[in-house]
Protein backbone atom coordinates (compact mmCIF):
# COMPACT_ATOMS: atom_id res chain seq x y z
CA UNK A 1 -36.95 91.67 48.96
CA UNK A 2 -35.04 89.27 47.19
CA UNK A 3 -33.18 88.29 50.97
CA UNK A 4 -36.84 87.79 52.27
CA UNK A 5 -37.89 85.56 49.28
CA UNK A 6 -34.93 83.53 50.05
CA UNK A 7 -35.51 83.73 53.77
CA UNK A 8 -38.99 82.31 52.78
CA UNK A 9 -38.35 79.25 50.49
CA UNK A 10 -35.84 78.10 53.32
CA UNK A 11 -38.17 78.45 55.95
CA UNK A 12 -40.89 76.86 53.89
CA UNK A 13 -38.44 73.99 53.30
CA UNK A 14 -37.76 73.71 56.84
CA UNK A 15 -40.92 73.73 57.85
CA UNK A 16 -41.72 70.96 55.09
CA UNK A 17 -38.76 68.83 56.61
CA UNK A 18 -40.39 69.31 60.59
CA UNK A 19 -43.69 68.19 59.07
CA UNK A 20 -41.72 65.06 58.12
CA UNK A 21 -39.99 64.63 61.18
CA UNK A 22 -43.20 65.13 62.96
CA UNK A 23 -44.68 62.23 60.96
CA UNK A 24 -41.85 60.02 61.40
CA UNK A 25 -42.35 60.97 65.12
CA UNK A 26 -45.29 60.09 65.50
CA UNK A 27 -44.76 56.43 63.94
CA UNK A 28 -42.37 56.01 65.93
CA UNK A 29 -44.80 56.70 68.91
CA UNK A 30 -47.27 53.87 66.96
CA UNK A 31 -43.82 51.58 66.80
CA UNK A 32 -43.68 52.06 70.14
CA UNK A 33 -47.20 51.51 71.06
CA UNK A 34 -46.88 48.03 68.78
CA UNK A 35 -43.72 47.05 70.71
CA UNK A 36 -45.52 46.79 73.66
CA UNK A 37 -48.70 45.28 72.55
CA UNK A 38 -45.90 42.44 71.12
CA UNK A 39 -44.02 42.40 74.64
CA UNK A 40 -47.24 41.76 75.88
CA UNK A 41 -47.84 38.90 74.24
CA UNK A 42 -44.40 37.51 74.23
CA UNK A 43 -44.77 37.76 78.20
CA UNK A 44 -48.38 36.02 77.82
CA UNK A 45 -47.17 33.28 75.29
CA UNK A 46 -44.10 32.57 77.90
CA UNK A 47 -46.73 32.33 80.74
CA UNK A 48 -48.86 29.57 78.00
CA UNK A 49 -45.50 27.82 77.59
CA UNK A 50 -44.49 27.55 80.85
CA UNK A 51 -47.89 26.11 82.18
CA UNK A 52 -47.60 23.31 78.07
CA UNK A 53 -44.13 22.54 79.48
CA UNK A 54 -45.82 21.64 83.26
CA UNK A 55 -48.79 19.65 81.50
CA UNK A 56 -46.41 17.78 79.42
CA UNK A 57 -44.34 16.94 81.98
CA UNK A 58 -47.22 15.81 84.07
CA UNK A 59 -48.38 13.23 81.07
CA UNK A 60 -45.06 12.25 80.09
CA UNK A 61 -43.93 8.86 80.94
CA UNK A 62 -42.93 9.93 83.91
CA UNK A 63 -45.76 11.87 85.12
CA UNK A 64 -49.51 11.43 86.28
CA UNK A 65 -50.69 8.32 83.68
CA UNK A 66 -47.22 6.45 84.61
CA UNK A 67 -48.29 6.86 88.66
CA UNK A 68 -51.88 5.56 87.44
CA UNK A 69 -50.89 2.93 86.12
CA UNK A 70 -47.93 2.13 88.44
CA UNK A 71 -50.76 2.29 91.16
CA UNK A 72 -53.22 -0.15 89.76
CA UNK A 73 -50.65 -2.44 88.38
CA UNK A 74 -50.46 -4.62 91.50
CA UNK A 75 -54.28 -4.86 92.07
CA UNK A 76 -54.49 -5.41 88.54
CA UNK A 77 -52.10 -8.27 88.25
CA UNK A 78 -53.77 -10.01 90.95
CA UNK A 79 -56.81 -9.80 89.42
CA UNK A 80 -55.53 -10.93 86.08
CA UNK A 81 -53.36 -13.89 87.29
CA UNK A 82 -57.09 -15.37 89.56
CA UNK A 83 -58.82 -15.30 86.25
CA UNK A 84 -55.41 -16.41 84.02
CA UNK A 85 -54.95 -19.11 86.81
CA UNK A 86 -59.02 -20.43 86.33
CA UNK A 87 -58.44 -20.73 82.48
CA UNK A 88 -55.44 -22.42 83.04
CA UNK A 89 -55.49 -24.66 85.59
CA UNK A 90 -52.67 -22.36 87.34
CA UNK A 91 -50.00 -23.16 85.00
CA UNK A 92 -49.84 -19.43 82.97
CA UNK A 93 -49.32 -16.21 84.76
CA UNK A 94 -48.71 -12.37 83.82
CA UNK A 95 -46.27 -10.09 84.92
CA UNK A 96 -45.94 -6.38 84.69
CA UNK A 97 -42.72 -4.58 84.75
CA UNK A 98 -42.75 -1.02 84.68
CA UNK A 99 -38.90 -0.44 84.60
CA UNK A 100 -35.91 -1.59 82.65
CA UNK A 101 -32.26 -0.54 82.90
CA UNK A 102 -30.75 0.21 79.10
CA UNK A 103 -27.97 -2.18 77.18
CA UNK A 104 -26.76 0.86 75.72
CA UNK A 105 -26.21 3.26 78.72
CA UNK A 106 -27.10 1.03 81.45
CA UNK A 107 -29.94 3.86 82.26
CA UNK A 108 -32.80 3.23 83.91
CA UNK A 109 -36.21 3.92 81.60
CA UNK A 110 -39.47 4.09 82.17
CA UNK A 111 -41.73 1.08 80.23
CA UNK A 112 -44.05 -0.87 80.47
CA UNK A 113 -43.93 -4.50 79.65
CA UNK A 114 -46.16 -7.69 80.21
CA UNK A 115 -44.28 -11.18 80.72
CA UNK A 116 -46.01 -14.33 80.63
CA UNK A 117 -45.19 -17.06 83.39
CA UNK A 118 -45.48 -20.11 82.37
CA UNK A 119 -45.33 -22.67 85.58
CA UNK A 120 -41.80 -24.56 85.89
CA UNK A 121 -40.12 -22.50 83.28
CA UNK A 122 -38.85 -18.71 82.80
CA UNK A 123 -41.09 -15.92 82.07
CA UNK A 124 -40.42 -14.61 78.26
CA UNK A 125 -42.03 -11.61 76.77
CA UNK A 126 -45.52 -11.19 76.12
CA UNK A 127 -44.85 -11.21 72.17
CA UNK A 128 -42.21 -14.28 72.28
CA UNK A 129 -45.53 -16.70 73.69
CA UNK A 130 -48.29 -19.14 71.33
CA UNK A 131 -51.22 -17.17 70.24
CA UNK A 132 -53.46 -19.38 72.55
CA UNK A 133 -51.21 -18.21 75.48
CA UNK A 134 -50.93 -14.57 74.39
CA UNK A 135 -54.81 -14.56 73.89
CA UNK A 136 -55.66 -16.44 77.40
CA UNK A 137 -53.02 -13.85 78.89
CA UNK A 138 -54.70 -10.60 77.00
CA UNK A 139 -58.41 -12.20 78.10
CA UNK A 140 -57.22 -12.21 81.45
CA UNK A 141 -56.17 -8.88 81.59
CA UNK A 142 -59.17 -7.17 79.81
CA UNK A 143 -61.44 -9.36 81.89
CA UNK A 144 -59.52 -7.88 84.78
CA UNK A 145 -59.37 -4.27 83.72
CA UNK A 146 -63.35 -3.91 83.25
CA UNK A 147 -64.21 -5.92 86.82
CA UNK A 148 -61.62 -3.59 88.45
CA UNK A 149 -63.17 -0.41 87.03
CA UNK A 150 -66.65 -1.19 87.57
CA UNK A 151 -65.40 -1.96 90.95
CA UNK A 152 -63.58 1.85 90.89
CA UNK A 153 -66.76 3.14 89.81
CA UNK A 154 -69.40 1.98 91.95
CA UNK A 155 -71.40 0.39 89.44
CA UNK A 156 -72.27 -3.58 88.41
CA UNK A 157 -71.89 -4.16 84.58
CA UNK A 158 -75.40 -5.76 83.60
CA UNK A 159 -74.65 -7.02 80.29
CA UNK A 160 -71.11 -8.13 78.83
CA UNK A 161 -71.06 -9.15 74.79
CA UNK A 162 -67.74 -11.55 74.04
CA UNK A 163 -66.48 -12.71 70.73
CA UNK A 164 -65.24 -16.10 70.16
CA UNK A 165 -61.47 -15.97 71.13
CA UNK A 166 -58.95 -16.86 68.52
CA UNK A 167 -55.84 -19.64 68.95
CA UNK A 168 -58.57 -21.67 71.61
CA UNK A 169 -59.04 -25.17 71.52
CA UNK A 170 -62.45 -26.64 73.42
CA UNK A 171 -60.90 -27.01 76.59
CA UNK A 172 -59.43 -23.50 76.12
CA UNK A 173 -63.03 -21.86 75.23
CA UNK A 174 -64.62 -23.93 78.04
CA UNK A 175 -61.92 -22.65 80.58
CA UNK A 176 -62.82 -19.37 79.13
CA UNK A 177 -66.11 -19.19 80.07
CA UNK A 178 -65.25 -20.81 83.70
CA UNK A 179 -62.98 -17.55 83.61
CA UNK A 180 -65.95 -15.71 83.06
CA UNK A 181 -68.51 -17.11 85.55
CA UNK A 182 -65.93 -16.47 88.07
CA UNK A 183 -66.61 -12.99 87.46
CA UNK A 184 -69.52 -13.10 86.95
CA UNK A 185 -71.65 -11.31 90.36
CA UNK A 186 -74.79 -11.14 88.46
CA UNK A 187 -73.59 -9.61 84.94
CA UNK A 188 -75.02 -11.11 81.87
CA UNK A 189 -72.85 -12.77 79.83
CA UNK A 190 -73.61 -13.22 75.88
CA UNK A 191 -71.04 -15.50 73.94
CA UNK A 192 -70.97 -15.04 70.09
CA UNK A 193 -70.01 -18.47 69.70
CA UNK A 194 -73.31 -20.10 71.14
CA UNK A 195 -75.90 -17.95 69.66
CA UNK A 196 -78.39 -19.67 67.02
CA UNK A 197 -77.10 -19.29 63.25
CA UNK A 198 -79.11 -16.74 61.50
CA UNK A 199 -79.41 -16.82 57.57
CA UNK A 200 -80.70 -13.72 56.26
């Protein structure tokens, strides 16, 4: 009897260690199960990063806006350099240059910078210019950028609203608004600078 009593406190104990490897079986099985569920989303996150890495690429510097832009540039700086020329009598042009090789490395980079001619002399950087030729130059280009994408578009601007321009003498603000009939084609133009004076 005593053997038996024995026999049964070691089989209970066994029996009380299965149940525990059982248990530690089964979450295992859930570890498992949670593995997978994870693998699954590493494999889904990848598939996300992959297709951020292939948008970011296409709207890097090198990618879709840079081909925009480098398309429209040369329609653009026509444009800009008829309505530049009208405020100026032709003596102040702009020039866009989308590329520039490094000092450092001598590597080629992707850019974009605006040069102002001025007639008989070298073109110098945008910044580098007066304020009355940086505004006539940024005027020219705006001017340029709305007549090209109404043009784009399909569609006639009816109404445009301009501020008086900065750095502008008389003859500047009057070859301004020469600029601006040029372009006209029916559009209203409103000029801050000749409304009535209104006291409240």
């Amino acid at each position: 009897q005593t053997e038996i009593d024995s026999l049964d406190r070691k089989a209970k104990e066994i029996q009380v260690k299965i149940g525990g490897f059982e248990q530690r079986i089964r979450e295992i099985q859930r570890m498992r199960q949670g593995i997978a569920a994870i693998q699954e989303e590493i494999a889904d996150m990848a598939e996300d990063a992959a297709d951020y890495d292939a948008l970011k690429l296409s709207f890097s510097q090198d990618g879709i806006p840079h081909q925009i832009i480098r398309t429209i540039l040369p329609k653009l700086s026509n444009t800009a350099n008829n309505i530049l020329g009208q405020m100026t009598g032709g003596q102040l042009g702009v020039d866009f240059v989308t590329e520039k090789i490094l000092k450092s490395n001598s590597k080629e980079v992707v850019t974009l910078d605006i040069f102002i001619e001025e007639y008989g002399k070298s073109s110098l950087p945008y910044l580098s210019k007066s304020g009355g030729e940086k505004v006539k130059s940024s005027l020219s280009v705006i001017l340029a950028l709305a007549e090209i994408k109404a043009t784009t578009a399909g569609v006639q601007f009816g109404m445009l609203f301009i501020d008086e321009p900065p750095f502008l003498d008389a003859d500047g603000i009057q070859a301004y608004c020469d600029a601006l009939e040029t372009i006209q084609n029916g559009m209203g133009i409103l000029k801050s600078w000749q409304l009535p004076m209104i006291r409240l």
